[in-house]
Protein backbone atom coordinates (compact mmCIF):
# COMPACT_ATOMS: atom_id res chain seq x y z
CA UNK A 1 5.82 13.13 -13.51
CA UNK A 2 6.19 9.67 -11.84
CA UNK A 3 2.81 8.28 -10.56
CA UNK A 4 2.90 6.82 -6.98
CA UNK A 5 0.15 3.72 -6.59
CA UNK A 6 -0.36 2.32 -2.88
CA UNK A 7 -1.47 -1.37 -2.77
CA UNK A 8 -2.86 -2.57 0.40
CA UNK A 9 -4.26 -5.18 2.17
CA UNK A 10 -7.20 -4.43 4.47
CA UNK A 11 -10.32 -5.78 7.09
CA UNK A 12 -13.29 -4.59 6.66
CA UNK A 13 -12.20 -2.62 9.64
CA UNK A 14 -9.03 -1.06 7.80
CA UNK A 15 -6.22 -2.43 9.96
CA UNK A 16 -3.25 -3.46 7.30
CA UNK A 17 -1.17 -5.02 9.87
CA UNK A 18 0.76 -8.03 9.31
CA UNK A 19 -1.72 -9.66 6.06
CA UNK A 20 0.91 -12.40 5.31
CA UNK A 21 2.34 -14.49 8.39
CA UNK A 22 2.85 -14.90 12.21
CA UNK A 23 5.69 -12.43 13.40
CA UNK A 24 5.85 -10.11 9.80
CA UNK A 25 4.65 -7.33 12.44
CA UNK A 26 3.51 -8.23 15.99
CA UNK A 27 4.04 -5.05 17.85
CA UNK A 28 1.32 -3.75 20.39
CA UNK A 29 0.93 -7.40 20.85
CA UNK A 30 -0.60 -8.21 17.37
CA UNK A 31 -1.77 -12.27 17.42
CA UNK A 32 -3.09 -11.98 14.11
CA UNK A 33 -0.31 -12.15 11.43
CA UNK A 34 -1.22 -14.19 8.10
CA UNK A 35 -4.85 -13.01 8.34
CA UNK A 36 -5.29 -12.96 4.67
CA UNK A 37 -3.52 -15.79 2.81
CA UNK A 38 -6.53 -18.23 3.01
CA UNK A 39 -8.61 -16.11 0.92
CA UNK A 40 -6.08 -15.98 -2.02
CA UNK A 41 -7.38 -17.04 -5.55
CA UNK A 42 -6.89 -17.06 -9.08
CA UNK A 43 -8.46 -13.67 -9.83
CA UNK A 44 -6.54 -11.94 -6.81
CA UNK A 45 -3.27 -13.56 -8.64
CA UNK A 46 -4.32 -12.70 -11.97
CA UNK A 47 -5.08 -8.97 -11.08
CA UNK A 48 -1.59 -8.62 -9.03
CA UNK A 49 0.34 -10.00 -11.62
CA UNK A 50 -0.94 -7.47 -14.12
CA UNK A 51 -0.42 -4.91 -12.13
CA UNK A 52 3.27 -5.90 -11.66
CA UNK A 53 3.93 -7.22 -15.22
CA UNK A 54 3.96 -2.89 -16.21
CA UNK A 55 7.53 -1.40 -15.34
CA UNK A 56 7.56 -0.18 -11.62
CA UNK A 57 10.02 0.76 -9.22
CA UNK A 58 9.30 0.42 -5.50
CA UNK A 59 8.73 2.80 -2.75
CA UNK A 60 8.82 1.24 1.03
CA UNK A 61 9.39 1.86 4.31
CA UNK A 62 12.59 -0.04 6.02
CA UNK A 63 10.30 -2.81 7.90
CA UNK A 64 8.41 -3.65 4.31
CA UNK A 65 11.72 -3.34 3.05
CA UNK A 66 13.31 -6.14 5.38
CA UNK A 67 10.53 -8.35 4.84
CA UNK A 68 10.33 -8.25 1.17
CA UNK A 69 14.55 -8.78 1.44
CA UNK A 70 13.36 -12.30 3.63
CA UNK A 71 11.50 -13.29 0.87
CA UNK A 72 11.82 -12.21 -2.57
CA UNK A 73 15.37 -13.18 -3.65
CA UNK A 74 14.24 -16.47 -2.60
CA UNK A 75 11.29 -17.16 -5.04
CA UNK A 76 11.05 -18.82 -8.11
CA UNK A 77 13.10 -16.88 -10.69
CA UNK A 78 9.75 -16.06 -12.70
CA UNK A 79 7.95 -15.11 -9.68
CA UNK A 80 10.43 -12.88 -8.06
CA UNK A 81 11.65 -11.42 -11.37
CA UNK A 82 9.81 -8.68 -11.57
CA UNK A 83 10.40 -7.00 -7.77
CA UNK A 84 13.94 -7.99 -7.44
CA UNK A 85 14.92 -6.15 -10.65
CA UNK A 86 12.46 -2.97 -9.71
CA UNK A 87 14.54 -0.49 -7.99
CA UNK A 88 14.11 -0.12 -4.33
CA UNK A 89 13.38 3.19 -2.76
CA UNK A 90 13.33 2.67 0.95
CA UNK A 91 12.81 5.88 2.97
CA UNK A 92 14.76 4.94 6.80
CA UNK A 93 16.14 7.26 8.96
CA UNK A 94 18.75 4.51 10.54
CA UNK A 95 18.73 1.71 8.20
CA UNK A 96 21.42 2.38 5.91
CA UNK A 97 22.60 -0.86 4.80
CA UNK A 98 20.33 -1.96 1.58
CA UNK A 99 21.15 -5.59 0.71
CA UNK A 100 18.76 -6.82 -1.93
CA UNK A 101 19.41 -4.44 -4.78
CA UNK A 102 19.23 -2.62 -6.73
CA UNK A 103 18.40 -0.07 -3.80
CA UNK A 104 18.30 3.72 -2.92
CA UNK A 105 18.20 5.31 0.47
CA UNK A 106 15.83 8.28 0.58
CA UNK A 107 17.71 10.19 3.02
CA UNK A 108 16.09 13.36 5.02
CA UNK A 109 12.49 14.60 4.99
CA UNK A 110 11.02 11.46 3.53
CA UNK A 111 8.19 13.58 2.01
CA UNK A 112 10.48 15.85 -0.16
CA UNK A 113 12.37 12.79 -1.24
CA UNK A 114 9.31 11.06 -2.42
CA UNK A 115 8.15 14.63 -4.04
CA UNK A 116 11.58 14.88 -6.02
CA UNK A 117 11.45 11.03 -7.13
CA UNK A 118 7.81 11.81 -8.32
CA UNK A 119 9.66 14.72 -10.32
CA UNK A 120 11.73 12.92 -11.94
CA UNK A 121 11.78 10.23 -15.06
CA UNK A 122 11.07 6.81 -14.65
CA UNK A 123 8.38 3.98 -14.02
CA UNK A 124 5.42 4.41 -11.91
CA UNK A 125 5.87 3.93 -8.36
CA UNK A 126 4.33 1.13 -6.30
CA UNK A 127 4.02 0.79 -2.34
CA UNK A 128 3.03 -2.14 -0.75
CA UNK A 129 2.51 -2.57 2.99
CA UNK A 130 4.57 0.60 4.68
CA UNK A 131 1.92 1.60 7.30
CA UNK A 132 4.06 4.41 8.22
CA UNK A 133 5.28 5.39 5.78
CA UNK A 134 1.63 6.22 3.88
CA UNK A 135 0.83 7.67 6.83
CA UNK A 136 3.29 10.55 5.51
CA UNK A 137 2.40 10.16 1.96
CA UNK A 138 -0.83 11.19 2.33
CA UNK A 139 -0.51 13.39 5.05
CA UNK A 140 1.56 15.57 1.80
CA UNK A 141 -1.30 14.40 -0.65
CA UNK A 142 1.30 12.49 -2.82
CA UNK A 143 -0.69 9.58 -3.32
CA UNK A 144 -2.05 9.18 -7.09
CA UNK A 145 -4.10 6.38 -6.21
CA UNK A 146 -5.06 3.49 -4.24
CA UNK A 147 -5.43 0.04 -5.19
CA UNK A 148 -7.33 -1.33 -1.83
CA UNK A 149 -8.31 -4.90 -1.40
CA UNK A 150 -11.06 -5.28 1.31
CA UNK A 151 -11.01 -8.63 3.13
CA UNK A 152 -13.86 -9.64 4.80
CA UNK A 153 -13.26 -10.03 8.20
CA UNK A 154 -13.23 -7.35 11.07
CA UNK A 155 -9.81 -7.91 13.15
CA UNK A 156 -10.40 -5.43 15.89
CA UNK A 157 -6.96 -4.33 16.59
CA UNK A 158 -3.81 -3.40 14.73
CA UNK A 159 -2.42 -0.37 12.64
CA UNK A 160 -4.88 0.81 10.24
CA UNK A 161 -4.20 2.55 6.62
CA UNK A 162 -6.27 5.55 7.35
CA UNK A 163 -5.03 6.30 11.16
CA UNK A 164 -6.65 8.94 13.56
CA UNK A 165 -5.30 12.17 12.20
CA UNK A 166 -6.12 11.49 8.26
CA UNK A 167 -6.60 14.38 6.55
CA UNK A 168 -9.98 14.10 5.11
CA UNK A 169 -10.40 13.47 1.27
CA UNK A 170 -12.62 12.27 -1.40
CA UNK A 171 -11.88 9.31 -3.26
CA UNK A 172 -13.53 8.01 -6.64
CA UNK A 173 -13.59 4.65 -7.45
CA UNK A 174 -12.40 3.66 -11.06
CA UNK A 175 -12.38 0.15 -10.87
CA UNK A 176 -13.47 -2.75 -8.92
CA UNK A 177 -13.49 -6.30 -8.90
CA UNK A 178 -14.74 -9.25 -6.48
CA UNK A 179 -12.65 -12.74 -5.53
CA UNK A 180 -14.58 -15.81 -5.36
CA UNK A 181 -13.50 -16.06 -1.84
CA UNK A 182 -15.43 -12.15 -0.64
CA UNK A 183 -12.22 -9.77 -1.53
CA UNK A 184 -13.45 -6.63 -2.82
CA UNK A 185 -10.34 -5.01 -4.95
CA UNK A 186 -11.11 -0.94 -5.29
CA UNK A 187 -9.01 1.21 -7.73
CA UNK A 188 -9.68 4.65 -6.14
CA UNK A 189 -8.20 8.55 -7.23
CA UNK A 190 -7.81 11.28 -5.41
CA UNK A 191 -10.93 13.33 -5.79
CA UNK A 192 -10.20 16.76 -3.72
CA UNK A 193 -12.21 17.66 -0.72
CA UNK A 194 -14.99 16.00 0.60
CA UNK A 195 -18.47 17.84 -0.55
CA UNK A 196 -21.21 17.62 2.16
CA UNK A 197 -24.82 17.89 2.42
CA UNK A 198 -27.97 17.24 3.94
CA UNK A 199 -30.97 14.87 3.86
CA UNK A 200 -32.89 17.08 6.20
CA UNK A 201 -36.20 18.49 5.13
CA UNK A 202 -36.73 21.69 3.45
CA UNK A 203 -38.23 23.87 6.03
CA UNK A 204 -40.06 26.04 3.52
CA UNK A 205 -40.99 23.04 1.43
């Protein structure tokens, strides 16, 4: 079975909306685009690189999808080598036409498209950005984990990763490291349901 990894960028208030540049996603009136690149440093591009130097294929939603298709055939060969030769799997209901290849609609119920890919044989499967389309992911528990990088700034508005209507989960935390410039990067699994308790006092203590 295929593992499926979600990378995303987040506040410290969990919105995930438009992390790289004015206009990658202003709707609801979103005036905050490119709220993360000044925090970028060597150990952020040290840890993405080795995550992407392992074979991958990727998993996006058609908006991701267009924006990486802006951007990535136009990098540096050895910077853009990696993601334009990883398979695309873009779940769209009306966006059929697939440009930057090598590309594969996931037509129908995205979730039982994603299920079947994760079936099948190949690479692990990375999604970056896709608000909505993690929204279903998780919604069907497909998610194998969660590589989150925390910014430190509260933004107030936007979409947010874990929207109202998340099914509650536990998470554990495998990993973690810390950018000079205050960007927490959490490796989290799925960890079932969430166990409660108490801190109240024992009555007959």
């Amino acid at each position: 079975m295929r593992r499926l990894i979600v990378t995303e960028f987040l506040s410290i208030d969990n919105v995930l909306q438009a992390p790289g540049g004015d206009g990658e996603d202003d709707s609801g009136g979103f005036t905050m685009g490119g709220w993360s690149v000044n925090y970028w440093d060597d150990t952020m591009a040290e840890t993405m690189e080795t995550w992407m130097s392992q074979p991958f294929d990727l998993l996006l939603g058609r908006k991701t999808y267009d924006l990486f298709a802006a951007h990535w055939p136009n990098a540096p060969a050895e910077e853009g080598r990696a993601i334009n030769d990883a398979t695309k799997y873009v779940a769209s209901r009306s966006h059929r036409d697939l440009p930057w290849g090598p590309s594969v609609l996931i037509e129908g119920d995205a979730a039982q498209g994603v299920a079947a890919l994760k079936d099948g044989d190949g690479p692990e499967l990375q999604v970056h950005g896709s608000g909505d389309l993690i929204q279903t992911l998780t919604r069907h528990q497909l998610v194998d984990e969660y590589r989150l990088w925390v910014f430190p700034l509260v933004i107030g508005t936007g979409k947010r990763l874990f929207a109202q209507g998340s099914i509650p989960a536990g998470l554990t935390l495998v990993d973690t490291r810390v950018s000079t410039t205050g960007v927490i990067i959490g490796t989290y699994v799925p960890a079932g349901e969430i166990a409660t308790g108490s801190f109240a006092l024992d009555a007959n203590g």
